[in-house]
C-alpha atoms as a PDB file:
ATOM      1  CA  UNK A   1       0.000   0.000   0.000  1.00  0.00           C
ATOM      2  CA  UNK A   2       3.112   2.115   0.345  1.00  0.00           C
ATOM      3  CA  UNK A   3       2.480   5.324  -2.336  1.00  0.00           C
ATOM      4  CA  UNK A   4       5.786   5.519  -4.126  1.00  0.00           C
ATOM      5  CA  UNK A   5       6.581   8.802  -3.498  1.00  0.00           C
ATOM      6  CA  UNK A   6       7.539   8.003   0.214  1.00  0.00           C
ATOM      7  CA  UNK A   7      11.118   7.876   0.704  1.00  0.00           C
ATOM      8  CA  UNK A   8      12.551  10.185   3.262  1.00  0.00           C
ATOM      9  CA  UNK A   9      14.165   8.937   5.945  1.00  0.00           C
ATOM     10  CA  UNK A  10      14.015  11.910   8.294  1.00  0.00           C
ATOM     11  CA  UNK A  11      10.202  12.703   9.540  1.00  0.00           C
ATOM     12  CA  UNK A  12       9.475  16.401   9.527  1.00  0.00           C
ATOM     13  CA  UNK A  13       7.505  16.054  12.447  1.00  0.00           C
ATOM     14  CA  UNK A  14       8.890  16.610  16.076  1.00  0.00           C
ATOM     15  CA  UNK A  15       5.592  15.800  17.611  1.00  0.00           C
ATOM     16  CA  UNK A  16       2.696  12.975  17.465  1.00  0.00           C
ATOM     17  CA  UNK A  17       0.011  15.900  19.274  1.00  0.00           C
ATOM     18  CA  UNK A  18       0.136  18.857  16.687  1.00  0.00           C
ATOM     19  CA  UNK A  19       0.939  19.556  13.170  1.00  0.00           C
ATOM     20  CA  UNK A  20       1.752  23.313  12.133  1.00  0.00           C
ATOM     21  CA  UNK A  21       0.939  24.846   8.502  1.00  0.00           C
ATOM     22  CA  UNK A  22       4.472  24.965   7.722  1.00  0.00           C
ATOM     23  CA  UNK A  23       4.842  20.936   8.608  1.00  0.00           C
ATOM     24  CA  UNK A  24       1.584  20.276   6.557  1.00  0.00           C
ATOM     25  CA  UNK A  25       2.999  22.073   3.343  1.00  0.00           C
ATOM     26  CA  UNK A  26       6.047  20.184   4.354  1.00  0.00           C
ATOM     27  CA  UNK A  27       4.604  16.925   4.003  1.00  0.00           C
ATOM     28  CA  UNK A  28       2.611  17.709   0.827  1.00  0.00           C
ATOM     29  CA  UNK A  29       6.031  19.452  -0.998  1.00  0.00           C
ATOM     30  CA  UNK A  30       7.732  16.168  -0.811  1.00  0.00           C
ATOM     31  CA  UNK A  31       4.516  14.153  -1.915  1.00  0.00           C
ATOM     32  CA  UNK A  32       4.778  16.866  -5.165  1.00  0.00           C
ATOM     33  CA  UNK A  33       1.006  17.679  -4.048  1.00  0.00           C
ATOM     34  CA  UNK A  34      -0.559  14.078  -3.598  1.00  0.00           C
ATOM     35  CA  UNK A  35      -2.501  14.211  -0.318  1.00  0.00           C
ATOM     36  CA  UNK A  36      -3.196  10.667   0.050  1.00  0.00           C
ATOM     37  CA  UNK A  37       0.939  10.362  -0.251  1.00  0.00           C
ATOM     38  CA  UNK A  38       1.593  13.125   2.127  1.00  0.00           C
ATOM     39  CA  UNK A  39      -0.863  11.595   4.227  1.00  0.00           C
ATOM     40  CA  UNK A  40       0.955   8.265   4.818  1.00  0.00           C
ATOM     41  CA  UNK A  41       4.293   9.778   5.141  1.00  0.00           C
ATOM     42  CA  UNK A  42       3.214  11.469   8.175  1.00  0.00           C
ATOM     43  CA  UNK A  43       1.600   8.605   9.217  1.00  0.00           C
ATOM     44  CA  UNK A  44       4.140   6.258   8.527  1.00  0.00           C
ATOM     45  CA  UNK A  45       6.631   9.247  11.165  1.00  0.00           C
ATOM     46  CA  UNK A  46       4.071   9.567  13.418  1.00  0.00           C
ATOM     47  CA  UNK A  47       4.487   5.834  14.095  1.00  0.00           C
ATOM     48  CA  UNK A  48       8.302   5.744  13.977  1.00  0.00           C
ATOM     49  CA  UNK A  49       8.085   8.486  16.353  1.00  0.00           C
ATOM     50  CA  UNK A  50       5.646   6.377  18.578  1.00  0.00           C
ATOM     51  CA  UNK A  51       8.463   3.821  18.548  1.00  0.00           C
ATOM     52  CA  UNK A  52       6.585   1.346  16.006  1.00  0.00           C
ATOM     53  CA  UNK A  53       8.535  -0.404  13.364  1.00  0.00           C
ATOM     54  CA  UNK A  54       9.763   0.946  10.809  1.00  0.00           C
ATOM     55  CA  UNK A  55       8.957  -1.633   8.230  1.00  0.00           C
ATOM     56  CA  UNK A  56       4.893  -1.827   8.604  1.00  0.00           C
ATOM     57  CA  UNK A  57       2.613   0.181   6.413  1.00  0.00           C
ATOM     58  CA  UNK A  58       0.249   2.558   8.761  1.00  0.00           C
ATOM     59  CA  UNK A  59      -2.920   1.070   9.022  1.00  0.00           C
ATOM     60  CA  UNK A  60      -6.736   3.186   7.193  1.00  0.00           C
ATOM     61  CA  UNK A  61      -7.177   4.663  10.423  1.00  0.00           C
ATOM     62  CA  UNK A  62      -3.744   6.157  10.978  1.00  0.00           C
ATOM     63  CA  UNK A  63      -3.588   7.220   7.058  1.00  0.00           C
ATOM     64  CA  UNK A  64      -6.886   8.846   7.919  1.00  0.00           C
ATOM     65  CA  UNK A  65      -5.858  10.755  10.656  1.00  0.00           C
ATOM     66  CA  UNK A  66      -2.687  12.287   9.256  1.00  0.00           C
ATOM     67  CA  UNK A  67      -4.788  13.227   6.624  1.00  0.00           C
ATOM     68  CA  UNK A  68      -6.994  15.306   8.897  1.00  0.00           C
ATOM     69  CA  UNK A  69      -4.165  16.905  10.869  1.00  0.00           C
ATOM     70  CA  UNK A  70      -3.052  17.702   7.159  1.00  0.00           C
ATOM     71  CA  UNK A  71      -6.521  19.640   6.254  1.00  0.00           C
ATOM     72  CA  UNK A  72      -6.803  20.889   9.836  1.00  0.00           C
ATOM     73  CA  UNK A  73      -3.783  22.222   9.596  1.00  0.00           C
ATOM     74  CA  UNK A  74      -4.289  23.939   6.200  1.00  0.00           C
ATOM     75  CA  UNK A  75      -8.240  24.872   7.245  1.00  0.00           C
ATOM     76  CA  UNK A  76      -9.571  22.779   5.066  1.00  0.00           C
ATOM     77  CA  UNK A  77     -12.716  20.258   6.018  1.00  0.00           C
ATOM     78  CA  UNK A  78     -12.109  16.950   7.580  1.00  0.00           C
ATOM     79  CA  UNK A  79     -12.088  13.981   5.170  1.00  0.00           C
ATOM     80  CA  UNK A  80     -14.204  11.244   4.735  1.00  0.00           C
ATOM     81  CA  UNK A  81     -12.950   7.766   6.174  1.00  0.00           C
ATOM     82  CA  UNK A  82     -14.829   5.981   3.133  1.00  0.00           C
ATOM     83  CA  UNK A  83     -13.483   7.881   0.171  1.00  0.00           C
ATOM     84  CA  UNK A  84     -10.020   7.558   1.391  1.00  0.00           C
ATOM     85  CA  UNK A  85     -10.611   3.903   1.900  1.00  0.00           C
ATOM     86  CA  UNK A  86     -11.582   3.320  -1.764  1.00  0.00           C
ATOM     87  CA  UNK A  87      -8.643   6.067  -2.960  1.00  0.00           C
ATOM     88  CA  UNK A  88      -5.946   3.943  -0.764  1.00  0.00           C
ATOM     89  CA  UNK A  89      -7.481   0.880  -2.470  1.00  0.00           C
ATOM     90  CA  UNK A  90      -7.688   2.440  -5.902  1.00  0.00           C
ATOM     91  CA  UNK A  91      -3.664   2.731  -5.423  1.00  0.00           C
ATOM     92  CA  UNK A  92      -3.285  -1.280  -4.760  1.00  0.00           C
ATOM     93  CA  UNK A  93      -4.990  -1.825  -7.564  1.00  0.00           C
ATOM     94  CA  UNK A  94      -3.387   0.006  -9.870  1.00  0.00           C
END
């Protein structure tokens, strides 16, 4: 499920509680604009900063979560759990 466009090895992210603007466009800079992809980077840091390992994919929930700190931080509206789901699974199947 890993987007392709994840491969930094440093997470911008200092903490799991809050995400700043700056952080956000961060995230979405290095995912060249693909929210879904910034989405599971931070997710994918968040755990590694959690002390998970390094080598599992974050789960729906945790990719949908990063992507509501991401719109949260940027103002936007939250974003639906369901259309996520089917974009994440569009990915795998493509």
């Amino acid at each position: 499920m890993q987007p392709k466009r994840y491969n930094r090895m440093t997470p911008i992210i200092t903490s799991l509680e809050t995400l700043s603007l700056e952080q956000a466009l961060a995230y979405l800079d290095a995912a060249e604009g693909d929210e879904l992809a910034a989405a599971f980077a931070l997710a994918k840091d968040r755990n590694f900063l959690d002390g998970a390992s390094g080598e599992l994919d974050p789960d729906e929930a945790e990719v949908h979560h990063a992507l509501f700190l991401l719109r949260r931080a940027r103002g936007l509206n939250a974003p639906s759990f369901d259309l996520m789901r089917v974009q994440l699974r569009n990915r795998v199947a493509a």
